[in-house]
PDB file of N, CA and C in Angstrom:
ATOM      1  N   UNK A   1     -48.353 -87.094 -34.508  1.00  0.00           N
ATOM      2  CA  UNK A   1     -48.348 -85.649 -34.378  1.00  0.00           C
ATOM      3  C   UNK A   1     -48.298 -85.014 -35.765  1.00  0.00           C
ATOM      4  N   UNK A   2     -49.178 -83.896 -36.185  1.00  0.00           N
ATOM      5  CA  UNK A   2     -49.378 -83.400 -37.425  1.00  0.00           C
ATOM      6  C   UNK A   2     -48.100 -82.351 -37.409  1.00  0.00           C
ATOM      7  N   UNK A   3     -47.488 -81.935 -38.498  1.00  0.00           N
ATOM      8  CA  UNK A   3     -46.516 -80.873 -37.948  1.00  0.00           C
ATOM      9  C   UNK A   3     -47.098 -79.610 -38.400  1.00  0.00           C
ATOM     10  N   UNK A   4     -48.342 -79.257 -38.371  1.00  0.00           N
ATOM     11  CA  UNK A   4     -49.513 -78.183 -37.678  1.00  0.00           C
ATOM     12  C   UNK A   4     -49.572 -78.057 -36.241  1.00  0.00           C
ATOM     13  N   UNK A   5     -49.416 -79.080 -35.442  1.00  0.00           N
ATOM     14  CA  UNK A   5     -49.171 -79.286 -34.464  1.00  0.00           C
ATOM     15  C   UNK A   5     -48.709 -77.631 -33.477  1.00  0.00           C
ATOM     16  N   UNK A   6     -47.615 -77.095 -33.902  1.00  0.00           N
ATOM     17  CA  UNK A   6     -47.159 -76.237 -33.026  1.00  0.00           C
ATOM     18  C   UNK A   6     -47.925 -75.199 -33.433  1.00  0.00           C
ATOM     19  N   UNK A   7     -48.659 -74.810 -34.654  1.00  0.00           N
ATOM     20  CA  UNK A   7     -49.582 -73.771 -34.814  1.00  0.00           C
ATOM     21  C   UNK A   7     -50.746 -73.842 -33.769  1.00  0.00           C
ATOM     22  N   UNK A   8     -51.253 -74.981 -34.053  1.00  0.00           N
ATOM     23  CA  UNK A   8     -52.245 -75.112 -32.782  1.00  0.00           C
ATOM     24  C   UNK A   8     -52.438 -74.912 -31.310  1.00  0.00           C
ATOM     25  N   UNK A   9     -50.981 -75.813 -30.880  1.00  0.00           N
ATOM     26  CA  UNK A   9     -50.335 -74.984 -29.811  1.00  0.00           C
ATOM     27  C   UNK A   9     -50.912 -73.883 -29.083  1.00  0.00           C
ATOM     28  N   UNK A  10     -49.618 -72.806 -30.486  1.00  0.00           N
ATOM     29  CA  UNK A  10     -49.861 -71.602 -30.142  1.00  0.00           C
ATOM     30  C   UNK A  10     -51.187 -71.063 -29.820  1.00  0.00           C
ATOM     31  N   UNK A  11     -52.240 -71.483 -30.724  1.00  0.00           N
ATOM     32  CA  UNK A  11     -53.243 -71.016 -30.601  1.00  0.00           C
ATOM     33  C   UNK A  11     -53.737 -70.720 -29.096  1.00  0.00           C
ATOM     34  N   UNK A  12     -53.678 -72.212 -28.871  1.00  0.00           N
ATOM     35  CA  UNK A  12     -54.734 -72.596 -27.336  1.00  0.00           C
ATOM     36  C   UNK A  12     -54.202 -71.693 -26.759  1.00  0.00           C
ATOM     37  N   UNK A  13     -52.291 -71.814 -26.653  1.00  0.00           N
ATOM     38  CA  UNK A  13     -51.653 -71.284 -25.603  1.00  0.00           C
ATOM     39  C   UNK A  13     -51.934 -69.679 -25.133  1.00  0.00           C
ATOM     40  N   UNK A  14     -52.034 -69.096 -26.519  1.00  0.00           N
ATOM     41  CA  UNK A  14     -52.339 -67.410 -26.425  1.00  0.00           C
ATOM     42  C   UNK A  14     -53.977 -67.281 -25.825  1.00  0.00           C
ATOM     43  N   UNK A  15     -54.513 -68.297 -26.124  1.00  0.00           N
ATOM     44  CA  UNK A  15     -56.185 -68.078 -25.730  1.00  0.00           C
ATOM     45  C   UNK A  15     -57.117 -66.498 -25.849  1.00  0.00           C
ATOM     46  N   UNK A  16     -57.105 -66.784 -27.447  1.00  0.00           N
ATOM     47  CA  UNK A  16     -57.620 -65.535 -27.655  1.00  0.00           C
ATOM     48  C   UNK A  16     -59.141 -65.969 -28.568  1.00  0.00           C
ATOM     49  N   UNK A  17     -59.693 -65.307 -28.320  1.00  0.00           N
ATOM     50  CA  UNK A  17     -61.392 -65.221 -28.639  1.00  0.00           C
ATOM     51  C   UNK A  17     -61.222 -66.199 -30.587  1.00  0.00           C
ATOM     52  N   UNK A  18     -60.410 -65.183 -31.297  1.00  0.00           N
ATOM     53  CA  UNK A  18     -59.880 -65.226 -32.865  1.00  0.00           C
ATOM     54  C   UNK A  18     -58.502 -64.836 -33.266  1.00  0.00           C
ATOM     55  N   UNK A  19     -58.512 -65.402 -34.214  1.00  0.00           N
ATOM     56  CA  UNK A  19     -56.844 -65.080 -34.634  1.00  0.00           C
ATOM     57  C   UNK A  19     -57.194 -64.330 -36.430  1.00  0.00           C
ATOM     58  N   UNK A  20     -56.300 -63.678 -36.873  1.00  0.00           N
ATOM     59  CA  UNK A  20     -55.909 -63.818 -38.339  1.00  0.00           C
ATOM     60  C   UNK A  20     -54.246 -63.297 -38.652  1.00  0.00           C
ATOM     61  N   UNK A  21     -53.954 -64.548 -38.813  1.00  0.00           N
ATOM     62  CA  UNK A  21     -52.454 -64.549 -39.386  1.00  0.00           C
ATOM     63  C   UNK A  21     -52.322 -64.303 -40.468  1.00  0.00           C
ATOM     64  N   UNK A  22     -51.168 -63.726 -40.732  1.00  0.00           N
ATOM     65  CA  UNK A  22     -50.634 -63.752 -42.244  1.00  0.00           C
ATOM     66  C   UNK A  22     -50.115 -64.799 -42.235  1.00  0.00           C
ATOM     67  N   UNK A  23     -49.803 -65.298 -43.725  1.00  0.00           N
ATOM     68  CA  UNK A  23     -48.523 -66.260 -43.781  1.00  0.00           C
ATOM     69  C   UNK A  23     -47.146 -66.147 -43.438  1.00  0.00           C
ATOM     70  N   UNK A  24     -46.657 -64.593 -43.132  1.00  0.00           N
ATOM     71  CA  UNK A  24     -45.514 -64.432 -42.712  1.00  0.00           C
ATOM     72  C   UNK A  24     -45.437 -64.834 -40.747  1.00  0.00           C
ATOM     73  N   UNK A  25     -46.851 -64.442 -40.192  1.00  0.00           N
ATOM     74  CA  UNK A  25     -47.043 -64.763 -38.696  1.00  0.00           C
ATOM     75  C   UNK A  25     -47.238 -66.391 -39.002  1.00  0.00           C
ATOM     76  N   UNK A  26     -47.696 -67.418 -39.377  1.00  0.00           N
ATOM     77  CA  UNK A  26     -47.927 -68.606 -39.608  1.00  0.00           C
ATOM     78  C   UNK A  26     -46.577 -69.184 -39.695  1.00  0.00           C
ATOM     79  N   UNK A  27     -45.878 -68.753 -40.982  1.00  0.00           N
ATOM     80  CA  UNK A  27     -44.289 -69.546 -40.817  1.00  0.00           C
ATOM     81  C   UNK A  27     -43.420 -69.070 -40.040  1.00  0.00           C
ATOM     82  N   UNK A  28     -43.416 -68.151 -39.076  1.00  0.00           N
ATOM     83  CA  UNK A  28     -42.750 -68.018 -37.985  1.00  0.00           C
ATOM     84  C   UNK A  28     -43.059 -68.963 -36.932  1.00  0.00           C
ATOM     85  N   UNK A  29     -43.992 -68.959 -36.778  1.00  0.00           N
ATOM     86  CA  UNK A  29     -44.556 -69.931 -35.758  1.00  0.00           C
ATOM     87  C   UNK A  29     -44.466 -71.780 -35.859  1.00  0.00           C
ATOM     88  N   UNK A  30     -44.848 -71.607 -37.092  1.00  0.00           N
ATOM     89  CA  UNK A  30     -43.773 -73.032 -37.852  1.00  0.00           C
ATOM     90  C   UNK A  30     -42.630 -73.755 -38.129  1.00  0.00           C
ATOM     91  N   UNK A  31     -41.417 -72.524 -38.407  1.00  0.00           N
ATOM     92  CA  UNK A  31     -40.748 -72.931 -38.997  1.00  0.00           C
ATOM     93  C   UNK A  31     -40.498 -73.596 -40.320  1.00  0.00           C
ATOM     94  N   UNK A  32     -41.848 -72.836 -41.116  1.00  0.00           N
ATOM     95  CA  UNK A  32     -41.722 -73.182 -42.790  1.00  0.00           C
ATOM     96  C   UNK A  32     -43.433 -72.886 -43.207  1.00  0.00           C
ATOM     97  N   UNK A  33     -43.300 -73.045 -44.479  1.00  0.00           N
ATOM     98  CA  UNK A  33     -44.191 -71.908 -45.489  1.00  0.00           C
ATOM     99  C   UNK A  33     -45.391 -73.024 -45.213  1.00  0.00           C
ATOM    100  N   UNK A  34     -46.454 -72.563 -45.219  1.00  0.00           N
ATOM    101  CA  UNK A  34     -48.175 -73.570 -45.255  1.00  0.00           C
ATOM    102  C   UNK A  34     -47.702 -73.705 -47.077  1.00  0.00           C
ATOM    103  N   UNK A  35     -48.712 -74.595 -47.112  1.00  0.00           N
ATOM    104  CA  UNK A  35     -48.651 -75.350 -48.317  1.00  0.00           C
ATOM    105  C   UNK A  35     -50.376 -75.635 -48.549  1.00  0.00           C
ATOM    106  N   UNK A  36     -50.360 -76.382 -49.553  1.00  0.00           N
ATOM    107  CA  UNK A  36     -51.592 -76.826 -49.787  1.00  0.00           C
ATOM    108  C   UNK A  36     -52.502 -78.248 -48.828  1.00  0.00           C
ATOM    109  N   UNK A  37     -51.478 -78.432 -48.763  1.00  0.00           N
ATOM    110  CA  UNK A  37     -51.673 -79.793 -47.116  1.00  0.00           C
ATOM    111  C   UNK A  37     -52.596 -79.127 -46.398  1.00  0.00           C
ATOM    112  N   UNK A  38     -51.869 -78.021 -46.031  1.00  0.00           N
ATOM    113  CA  UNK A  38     -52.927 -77.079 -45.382  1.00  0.00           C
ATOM    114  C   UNK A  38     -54.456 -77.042 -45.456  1.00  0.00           C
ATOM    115  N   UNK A  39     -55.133 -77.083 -45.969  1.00  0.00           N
ATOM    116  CA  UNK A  39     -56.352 -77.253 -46.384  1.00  0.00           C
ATOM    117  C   UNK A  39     -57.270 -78.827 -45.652  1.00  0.00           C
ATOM    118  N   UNK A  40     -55.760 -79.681 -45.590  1.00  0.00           N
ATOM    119  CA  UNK A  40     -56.483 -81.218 -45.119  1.00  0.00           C
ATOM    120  C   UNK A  40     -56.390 -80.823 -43.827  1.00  0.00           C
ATOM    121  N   UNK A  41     -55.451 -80.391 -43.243  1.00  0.00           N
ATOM    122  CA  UNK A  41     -54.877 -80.665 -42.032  1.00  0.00           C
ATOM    123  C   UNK A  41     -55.602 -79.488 -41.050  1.00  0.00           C
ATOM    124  N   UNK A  42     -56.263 -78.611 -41.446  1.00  0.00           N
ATOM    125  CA  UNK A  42     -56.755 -77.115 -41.320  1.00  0.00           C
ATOM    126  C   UNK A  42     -58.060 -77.863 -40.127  1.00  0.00           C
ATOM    127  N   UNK A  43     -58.734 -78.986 -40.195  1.00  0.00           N
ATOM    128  CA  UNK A  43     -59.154 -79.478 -39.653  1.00  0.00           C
ATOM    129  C   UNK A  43     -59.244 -79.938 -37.839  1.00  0.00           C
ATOM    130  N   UNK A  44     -58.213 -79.962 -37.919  1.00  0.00           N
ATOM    131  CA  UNK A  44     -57.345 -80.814 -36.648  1.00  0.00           C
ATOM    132  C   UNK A  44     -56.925 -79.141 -35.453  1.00  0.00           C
ATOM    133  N   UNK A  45     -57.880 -77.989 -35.898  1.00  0.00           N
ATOM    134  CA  UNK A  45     -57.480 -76.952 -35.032  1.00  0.00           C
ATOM    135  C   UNK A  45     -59.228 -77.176 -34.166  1.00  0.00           C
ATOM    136  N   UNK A  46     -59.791 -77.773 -34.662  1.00  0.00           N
ATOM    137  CA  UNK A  46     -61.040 -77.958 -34.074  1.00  0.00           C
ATOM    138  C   UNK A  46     -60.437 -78.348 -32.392  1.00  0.00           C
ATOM    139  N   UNK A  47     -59.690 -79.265 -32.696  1.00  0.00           N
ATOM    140  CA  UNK A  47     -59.106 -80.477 -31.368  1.00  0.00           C
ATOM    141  C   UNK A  47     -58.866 -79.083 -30.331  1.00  0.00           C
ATOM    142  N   UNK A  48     -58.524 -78.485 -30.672  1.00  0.00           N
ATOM    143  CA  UNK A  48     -58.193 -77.059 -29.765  1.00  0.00           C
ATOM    144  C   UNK A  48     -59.029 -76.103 -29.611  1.00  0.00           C
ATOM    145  N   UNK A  49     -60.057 -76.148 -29.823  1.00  0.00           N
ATOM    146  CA  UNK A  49     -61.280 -75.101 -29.602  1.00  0.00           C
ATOM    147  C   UNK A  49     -61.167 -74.008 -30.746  1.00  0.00           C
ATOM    148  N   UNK A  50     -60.338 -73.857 -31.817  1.00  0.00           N
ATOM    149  CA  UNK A  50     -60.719 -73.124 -32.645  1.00  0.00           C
ATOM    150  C   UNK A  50     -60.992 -73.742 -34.023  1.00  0.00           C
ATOM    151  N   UNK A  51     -61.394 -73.140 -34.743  1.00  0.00           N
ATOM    152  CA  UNK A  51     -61.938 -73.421 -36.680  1.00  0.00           C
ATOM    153  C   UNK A  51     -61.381 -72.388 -37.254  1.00  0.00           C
ATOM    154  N   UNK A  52     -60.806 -73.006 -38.246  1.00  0.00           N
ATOM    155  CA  UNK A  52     -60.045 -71.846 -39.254  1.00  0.00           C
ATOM    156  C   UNK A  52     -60.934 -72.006 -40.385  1.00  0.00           C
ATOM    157  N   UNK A  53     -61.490 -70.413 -40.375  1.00  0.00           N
ATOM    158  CA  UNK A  53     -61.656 -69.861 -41.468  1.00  0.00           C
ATOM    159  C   UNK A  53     -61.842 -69.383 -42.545  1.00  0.00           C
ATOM    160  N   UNK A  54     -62.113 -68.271 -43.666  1.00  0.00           N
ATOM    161  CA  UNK A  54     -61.221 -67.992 -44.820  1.00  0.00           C
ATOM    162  C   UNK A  54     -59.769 -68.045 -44.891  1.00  0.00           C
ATOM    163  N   UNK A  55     -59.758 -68.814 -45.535  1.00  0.00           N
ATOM    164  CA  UNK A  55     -57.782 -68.293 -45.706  1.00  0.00           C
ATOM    165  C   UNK A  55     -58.015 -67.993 -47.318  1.00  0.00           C
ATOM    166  N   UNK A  56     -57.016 -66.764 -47.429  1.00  0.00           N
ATOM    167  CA  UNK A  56     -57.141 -65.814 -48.905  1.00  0.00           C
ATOM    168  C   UNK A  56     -55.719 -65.912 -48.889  1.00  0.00           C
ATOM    169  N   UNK A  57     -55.718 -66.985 -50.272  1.00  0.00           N
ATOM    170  CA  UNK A  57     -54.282 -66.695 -51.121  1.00  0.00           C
ATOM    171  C   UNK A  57     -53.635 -65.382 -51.603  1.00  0.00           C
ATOM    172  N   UNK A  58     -54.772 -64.269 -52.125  1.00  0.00           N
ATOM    173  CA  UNK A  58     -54.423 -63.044 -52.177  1.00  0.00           C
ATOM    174  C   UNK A  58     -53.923 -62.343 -51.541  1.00  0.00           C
ATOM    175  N   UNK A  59     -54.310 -62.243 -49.925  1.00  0.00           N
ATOM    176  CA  UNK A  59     -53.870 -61.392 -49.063  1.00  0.00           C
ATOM    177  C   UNK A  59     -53.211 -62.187 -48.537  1.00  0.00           C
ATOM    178  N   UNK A  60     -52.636 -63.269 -48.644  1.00  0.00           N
ATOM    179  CA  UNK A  60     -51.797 -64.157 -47.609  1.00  0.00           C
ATOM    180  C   UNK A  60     -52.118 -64.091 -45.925  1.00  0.00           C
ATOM    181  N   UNK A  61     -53.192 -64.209 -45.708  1.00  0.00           N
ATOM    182  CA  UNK A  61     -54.028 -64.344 -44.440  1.00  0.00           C
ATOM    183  C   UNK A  61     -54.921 -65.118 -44.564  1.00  0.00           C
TER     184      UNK A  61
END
């Protein structure tokens, strides 16, 4: 189990068309800050019917 895991989750669970989180909606849902891992693991949301994205370090979304 990736511990992305419960982000994904959420995803399916809400079943919404798209998402865009901030990083403050992301580590709530986590229980801790995305990191650069992020980027490998960003992958594994496919398994759930969605693809992430841009993600912008600037805007923290």
């Amino acid at each position: 189990m990736s511990k992305y895991e419960p982000l994904w989750k959420y995803l399916k669970e809400n079943n919404k068309d798209s998402y865009k989180l901030s990083y403050e909606e992301i580590k709530k849902i986590l229980g801790f800050d995305i990191d650069h891992s992020f980027l490998k693991y960003k992958k594994e949301s496919e398994e759930y019917g969605y693809k992430v994205g841009k993600i912008s370090m600037k805007e923290k979304k």
